[in-house]
Protein backbone atom coordinates (compact mmCIF):
# COMPACT_ATOMS: atom_id res chain seq x y z
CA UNK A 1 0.00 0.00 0.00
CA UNK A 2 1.52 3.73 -1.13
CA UNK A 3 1.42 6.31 1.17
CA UNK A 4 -1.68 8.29 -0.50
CA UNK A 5 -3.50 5.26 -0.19
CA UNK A 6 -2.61 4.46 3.54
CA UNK A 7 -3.37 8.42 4.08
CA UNK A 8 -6.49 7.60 2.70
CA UNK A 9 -7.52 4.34 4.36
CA UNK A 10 -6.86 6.00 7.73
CA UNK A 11 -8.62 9.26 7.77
CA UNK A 12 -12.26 10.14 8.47
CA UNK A 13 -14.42 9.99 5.45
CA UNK A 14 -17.48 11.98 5.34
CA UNK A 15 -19.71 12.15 2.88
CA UNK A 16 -22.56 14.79 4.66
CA UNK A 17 -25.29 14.21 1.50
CA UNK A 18 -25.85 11.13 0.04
CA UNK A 19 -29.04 10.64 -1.77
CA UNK A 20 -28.35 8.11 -3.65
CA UNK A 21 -28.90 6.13 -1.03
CA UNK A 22 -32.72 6.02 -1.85
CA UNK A 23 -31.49 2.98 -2.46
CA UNK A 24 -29.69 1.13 0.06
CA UNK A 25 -28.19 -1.21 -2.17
CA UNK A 26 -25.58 1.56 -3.17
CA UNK A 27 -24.01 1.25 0.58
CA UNK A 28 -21.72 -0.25 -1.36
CA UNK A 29 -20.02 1.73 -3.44
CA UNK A 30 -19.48 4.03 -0.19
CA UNK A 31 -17.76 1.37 1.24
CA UNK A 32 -15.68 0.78 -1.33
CA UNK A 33 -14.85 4.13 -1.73
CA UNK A 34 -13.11 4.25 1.96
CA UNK A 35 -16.40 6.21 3.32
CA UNK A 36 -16.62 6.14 7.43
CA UNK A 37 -20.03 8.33 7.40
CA UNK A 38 -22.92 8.33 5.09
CA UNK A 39 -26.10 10.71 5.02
CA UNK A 40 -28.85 9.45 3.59
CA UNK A 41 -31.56 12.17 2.93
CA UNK A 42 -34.60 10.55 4.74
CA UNK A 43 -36.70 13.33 4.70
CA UNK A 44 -37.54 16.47 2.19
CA UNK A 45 -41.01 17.83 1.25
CA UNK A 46 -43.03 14.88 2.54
CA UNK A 47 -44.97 15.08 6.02
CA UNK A 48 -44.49 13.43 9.18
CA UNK A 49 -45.91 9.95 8.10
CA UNK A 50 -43.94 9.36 4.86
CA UNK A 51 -40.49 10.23 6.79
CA UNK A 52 -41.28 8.21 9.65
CA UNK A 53 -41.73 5.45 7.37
CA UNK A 54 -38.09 6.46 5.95
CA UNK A 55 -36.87 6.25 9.04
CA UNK A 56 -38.32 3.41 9.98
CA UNK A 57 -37.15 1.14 7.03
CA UNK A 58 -33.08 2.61 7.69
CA UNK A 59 -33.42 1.41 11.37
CA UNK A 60 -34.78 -2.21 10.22
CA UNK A 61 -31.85 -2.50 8.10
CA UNK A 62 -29.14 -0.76 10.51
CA UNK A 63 -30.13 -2.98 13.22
CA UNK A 64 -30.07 -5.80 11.44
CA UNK A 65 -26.92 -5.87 9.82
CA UNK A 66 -23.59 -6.38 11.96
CA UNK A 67 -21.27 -3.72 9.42
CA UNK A 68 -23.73 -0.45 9.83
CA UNK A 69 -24.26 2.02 12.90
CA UNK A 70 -26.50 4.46 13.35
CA UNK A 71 -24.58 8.16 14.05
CA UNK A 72 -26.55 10.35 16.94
CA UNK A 73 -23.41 11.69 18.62
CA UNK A 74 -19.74 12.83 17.57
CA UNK A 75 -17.95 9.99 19.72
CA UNK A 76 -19.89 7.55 17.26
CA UNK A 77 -18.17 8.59 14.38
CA UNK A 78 -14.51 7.51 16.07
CA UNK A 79 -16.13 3.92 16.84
CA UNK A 80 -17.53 3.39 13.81
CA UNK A 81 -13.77 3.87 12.38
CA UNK A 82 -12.29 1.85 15.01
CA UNK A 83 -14.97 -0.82 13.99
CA UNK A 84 -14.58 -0.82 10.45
CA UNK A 85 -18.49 -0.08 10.12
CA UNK A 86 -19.75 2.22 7.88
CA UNK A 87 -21.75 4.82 9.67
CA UNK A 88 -25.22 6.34 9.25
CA UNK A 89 -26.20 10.03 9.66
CA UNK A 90 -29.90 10.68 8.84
CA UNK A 91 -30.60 14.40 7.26
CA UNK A 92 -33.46 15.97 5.95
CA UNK A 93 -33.19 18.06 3.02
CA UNK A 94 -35.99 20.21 3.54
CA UNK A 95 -38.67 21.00 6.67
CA UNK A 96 -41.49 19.24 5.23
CA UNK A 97 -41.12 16.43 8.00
CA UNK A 98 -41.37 18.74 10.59
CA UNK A 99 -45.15 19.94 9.42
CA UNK A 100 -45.78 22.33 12.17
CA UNK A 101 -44.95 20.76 15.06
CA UNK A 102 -41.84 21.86 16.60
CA UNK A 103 -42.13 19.20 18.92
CA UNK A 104 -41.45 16.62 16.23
CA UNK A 105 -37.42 17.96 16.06
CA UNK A 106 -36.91 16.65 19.39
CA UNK A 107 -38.65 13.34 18.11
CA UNK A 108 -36.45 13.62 14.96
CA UNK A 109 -33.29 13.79 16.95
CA UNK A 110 -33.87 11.13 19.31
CA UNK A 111 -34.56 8.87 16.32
CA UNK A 112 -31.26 10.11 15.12
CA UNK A 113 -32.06 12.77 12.59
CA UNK A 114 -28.86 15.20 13.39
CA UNK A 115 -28.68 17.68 10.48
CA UNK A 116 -32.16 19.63 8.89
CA UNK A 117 -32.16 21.53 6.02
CA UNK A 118 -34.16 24.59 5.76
CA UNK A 119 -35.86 24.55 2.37
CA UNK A 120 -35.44 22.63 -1.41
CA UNK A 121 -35.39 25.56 -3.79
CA UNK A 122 -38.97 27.02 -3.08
CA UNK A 123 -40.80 28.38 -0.38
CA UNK A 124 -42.12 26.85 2.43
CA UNK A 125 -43.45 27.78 6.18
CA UNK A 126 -40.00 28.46 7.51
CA UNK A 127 -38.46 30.22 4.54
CA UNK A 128 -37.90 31.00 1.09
CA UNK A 129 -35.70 28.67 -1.04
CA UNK A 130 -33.02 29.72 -3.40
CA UNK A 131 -34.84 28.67 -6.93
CA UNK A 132 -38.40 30.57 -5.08
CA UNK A 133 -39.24 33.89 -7.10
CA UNK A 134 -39.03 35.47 -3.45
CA UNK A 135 -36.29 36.20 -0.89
CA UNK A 136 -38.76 36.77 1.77
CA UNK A 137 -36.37 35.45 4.78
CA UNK A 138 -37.46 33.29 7.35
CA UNK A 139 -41.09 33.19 8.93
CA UNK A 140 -42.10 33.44 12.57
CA UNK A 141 -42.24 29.86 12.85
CA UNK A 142 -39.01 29.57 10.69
CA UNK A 143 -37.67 31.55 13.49
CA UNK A 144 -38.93 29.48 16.46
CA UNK A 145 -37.39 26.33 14.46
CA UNK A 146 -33.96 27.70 14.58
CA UNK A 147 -34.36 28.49 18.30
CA UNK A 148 -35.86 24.90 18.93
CA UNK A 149 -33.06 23.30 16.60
CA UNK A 150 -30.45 25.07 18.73
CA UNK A 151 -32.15 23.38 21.67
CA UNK A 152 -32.76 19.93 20.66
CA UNK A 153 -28.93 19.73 19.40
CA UNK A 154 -29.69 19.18 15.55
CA UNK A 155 -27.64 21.50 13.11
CA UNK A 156 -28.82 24.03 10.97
CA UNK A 157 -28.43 23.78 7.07
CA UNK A 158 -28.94 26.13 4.67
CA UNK A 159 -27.78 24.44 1.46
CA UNK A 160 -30.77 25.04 -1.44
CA UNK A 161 -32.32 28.38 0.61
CA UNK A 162 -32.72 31.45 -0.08
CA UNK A 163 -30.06 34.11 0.41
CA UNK A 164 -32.19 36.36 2.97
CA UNK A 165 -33.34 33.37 4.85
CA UNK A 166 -29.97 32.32 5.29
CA UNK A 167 -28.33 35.50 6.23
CA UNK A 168 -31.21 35.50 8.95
CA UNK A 169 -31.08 32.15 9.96
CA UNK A 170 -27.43 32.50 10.44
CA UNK A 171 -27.99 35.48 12.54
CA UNK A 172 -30.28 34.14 14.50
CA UNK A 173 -28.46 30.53 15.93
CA UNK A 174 -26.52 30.32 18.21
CA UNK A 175 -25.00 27.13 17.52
CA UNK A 176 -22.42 26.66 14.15
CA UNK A 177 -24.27 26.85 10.98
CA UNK A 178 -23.70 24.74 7.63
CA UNK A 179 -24.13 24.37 3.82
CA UNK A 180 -23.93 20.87 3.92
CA UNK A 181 -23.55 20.66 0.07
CA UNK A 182 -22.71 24.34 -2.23
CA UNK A 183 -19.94 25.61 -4.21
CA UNK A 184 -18.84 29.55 -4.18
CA UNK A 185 -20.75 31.40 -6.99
CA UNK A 186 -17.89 33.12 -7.50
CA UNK A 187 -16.30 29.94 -8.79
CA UNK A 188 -19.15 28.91 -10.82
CA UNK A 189 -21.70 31.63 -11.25
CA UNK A 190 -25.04 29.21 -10.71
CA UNK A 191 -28.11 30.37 -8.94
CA UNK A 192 -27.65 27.68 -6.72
CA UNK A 193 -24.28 28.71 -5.64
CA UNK A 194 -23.52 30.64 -3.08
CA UNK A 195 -21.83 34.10 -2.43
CA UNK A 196 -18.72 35.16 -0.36
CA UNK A 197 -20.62 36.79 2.20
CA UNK A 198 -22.99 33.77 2.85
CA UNK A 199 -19.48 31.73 3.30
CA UNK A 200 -18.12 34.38 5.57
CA UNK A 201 -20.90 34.06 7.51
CA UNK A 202 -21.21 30.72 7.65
CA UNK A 203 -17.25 30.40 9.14
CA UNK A 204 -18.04 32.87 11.68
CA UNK A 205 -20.42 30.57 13.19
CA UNK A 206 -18.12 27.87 13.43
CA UNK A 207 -19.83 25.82 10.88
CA UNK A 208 -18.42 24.94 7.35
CA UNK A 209 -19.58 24.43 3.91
CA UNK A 210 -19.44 21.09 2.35
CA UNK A 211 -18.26 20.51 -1.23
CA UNK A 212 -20.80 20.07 -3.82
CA UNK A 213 -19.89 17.59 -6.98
CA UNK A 214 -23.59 18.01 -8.78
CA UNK A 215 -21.88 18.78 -12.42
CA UNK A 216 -24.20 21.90 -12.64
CA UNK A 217 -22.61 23.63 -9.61
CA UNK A 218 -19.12 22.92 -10.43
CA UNK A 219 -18.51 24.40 -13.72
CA UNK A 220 -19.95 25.13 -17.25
CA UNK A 221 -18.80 21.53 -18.65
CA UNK A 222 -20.90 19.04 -19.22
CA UNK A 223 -18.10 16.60 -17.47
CA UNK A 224 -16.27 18.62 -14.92
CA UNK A 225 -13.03 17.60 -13.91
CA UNK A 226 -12.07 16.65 -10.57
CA UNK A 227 -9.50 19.66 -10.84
CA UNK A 228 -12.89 21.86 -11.50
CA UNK A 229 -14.37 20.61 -8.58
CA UNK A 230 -11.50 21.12 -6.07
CA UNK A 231 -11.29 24.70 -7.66
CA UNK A 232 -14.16 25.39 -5.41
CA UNK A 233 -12.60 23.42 -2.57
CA UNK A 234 -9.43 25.75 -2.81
CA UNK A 235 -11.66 29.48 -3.38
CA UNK A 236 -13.15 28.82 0.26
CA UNK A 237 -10.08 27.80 2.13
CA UNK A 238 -8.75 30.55 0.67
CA UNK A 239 -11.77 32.93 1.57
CA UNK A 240 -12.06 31.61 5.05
CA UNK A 241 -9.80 28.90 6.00
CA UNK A 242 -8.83 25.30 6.07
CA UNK A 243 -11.12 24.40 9.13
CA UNK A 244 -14.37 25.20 7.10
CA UNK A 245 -15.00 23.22 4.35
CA UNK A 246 -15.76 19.64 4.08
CA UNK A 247 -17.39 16.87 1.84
CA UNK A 248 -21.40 17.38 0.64
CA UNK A 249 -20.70 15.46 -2.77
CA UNK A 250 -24.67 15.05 -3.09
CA UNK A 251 -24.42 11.81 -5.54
CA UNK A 252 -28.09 10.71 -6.02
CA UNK A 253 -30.34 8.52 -7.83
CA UNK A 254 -29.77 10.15 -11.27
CA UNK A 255 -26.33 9.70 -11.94
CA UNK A 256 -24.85 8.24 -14.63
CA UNK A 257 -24.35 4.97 -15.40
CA UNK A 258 -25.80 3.71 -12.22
CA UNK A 259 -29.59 4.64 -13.58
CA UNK A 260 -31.25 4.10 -16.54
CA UNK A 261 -31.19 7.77 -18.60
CA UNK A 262 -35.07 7.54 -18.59
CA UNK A 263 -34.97 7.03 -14.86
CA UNK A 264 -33.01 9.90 -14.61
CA UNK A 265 -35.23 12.12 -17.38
CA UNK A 266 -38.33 11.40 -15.70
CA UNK A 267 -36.65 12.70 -12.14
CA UNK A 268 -35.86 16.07 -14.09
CA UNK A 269 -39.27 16.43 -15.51
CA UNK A 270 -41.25 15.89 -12.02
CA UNK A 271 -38.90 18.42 -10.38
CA UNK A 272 -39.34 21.06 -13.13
CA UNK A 273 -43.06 20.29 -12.78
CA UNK A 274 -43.38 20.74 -9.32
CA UNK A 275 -40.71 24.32 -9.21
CA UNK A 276 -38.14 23.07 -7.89
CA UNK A 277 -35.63 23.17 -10.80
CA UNK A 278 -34.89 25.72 -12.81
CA UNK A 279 -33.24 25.31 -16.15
CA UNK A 280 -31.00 27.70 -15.44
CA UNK A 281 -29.67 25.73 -12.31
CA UNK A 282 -30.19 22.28 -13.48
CA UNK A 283 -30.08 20.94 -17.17
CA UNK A 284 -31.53 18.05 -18.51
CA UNK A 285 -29.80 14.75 -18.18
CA UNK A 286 -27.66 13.10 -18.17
CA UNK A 287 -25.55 14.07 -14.95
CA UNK A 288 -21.51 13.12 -15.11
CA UNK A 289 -19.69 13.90 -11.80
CA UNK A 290 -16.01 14.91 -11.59
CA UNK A 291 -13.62 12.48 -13.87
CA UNK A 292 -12.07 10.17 -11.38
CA UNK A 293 -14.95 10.94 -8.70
CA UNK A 294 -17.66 9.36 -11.15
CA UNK A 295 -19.52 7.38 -8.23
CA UNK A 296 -18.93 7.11 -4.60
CA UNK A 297 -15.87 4.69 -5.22
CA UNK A 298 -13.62 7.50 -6.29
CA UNK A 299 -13.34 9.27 -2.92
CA UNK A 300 -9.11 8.22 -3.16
CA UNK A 301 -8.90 9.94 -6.18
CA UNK A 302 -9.52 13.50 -4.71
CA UNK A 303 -7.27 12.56 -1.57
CA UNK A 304 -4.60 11.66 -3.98
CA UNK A 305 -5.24 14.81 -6.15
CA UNK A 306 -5.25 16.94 -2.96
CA UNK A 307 -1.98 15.78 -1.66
CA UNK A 308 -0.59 16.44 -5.42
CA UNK A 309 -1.84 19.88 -5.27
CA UNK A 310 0.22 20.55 -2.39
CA UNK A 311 -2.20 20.18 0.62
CA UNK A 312 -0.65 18.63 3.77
CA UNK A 313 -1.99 15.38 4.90
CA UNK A 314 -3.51 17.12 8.24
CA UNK A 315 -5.57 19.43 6.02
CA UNK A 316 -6.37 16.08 3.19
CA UNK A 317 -7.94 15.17 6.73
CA UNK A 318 -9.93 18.00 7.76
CA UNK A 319 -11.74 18.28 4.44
CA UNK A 320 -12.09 14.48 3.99
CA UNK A 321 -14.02 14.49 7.56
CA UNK A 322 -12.58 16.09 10.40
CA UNK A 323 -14.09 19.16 10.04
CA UNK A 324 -17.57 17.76 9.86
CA UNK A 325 -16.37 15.99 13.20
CA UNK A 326 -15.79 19.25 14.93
CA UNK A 327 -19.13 20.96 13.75
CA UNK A 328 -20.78 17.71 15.05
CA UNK A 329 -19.15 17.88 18.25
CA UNK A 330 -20.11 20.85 19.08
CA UNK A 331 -23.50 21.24 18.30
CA UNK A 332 -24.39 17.27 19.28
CA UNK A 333 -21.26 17.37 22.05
CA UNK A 334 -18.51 14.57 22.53
């Protein structure tokens, strides 16, 4: 085994959005990749019932297999590594779940929901998305969310929401803050990207923003390269530091060649249907990620390319996963 390899094999590997793991059967390819944490997104626009069903069927399977553990606090992450089991976070890409019952985020957490997401790209009763016509900030009740997700212990996201409602939502925590999966716009001028001040922000909290590798947000290429996508990676460490950005590579059921094109076409056309794509965000199928980072097995690529482009193997660490450690830390606690 070469040193980028052992470098690789021993650090933290975090990937903070995964879904693609819709389907379970693509635990795999995590695996194989040298993951230690997976987060499958078990909750989004759907209400309470759907999502407990979500969460429901992960638990069956976690608990009955011996090589997966469910994540609820930080120390669970260094077991799972000792272990050599692949860890599961659950996160919730929008606030749909939550209905509007603030009550049902302390239920979330203790069923090990760790990580929320404020909106999907359109409006809902905490906020405004970033795709919504609007940037009407967050609602009263969006406000009494934060508050209770400071509370309950379950971080804040604002990947996919608007800029106002994040600026605010930001303000208004006081526990780190995260875009668990967004590239600078300054990189890659999408509307989904987002803007220096937004990362600033973000850092100031303690939080961090996690790498995205969706081909739209990296660059104008139809197959990015994986030197495109660690442009972004580079831009924010060099905005706001090393100890801020980490891994939100967002694979999900749509990428090529692990789904049938027409699979993946009739996913576009229900999202443009229902708002929330834009054309100008997301174009049609079909989706290539960054050469070398393809599918969830390339994860050694970008350590080795990182550790080419000069970055010590303490900081090939801290983006890989320990930075994510330290925002869970302290917001779940040791």
């Amino acid at each position: 085994m070469n040193d980028v390899q052992q470098i690789h094999q021993d650090a933290i590997v975090i990937d903070a959005v995964c879904p693609l793991l819709d389907d379970p059967a693509h635990l795999e390819l995590y695996r194989q990749g040298g993951c230690t944490v997976v987060a499958p997104t078990v909750g989004l626009i759907d209400g309470a019932a759907a999502t407990l069903r979500t969460i429901g069927k992960w638990i069956n399977l976690i608990n009955g297999r011996d090589d997966l553990v469910l994540i609820k606090r930080a120390a669970d992450i260094g077991a799972a590594k000792a272990s050599g089991k692949l860890g599961i976070l659950f996160h919730f890409q929008g606030t749909g779940p939550i209905e509007d019952s603030l009550d049902l985020v302390d239920a979330y957490k203790e069923l090990g929901v760790g990580i929320i997401q404020l909106a999907y790209n359109v409006k809902n009763r905490v906020g405004d998305g970033c795709e919504e016509r609007t940037d009407a900030g967050l609602s009263r009740f969006g406000l009494k969310l934060i508050e209770r997700m400071n509370r309950a212990r379950v971080i804040v996201d604002c990947s996919h929401t608007g800029y106002r409602t994040t600026m605010e939502a930001i303000e208004a925590s006081s526990a780190p803050v995260v875009f668990s999966h967004a590239n600078p716009r300054a990189v890659h001028p999408s509307p989904r990207n987002i803007q220096d001040d937004q990362i600033k922000a973000i850092a100031a909290t303690g939080g961090l923003v996690g790498a995205v590798g969706f081909p739209n947000f990296v660059s104008s290429s139809h197959r990015p390269s994986l030197d495109d996508f660690i442009a972004h990676i580079d831009y924010m460490v060099e905005l706001v530091g090393i100890d801020h950005v980490g891994l939100g590579i967002d694979y999900f059921t749509g990428m090529d060649p692990i789904t049938p094109l027409a699979v993946v076409e009739a996913m576009y056309k229900s999202f443009v249907d229902f708002g929330a794509w834009t054309p100008k965000s997301y174009s049609p199928p079909p989706y290539y990620y960054p050469t070398g980072m393809e599918t969830p097995t390339g994860y050694p690529k970008l350590t080795a390319r990182l550790l080419e482009r000069g970055y010590k193997e303490e900081d090939v660490r801290k983006i890989l996963g320990d930075n994510w450690v330290r925002v869970y830390r302290a917001v779940w606690g040791a």
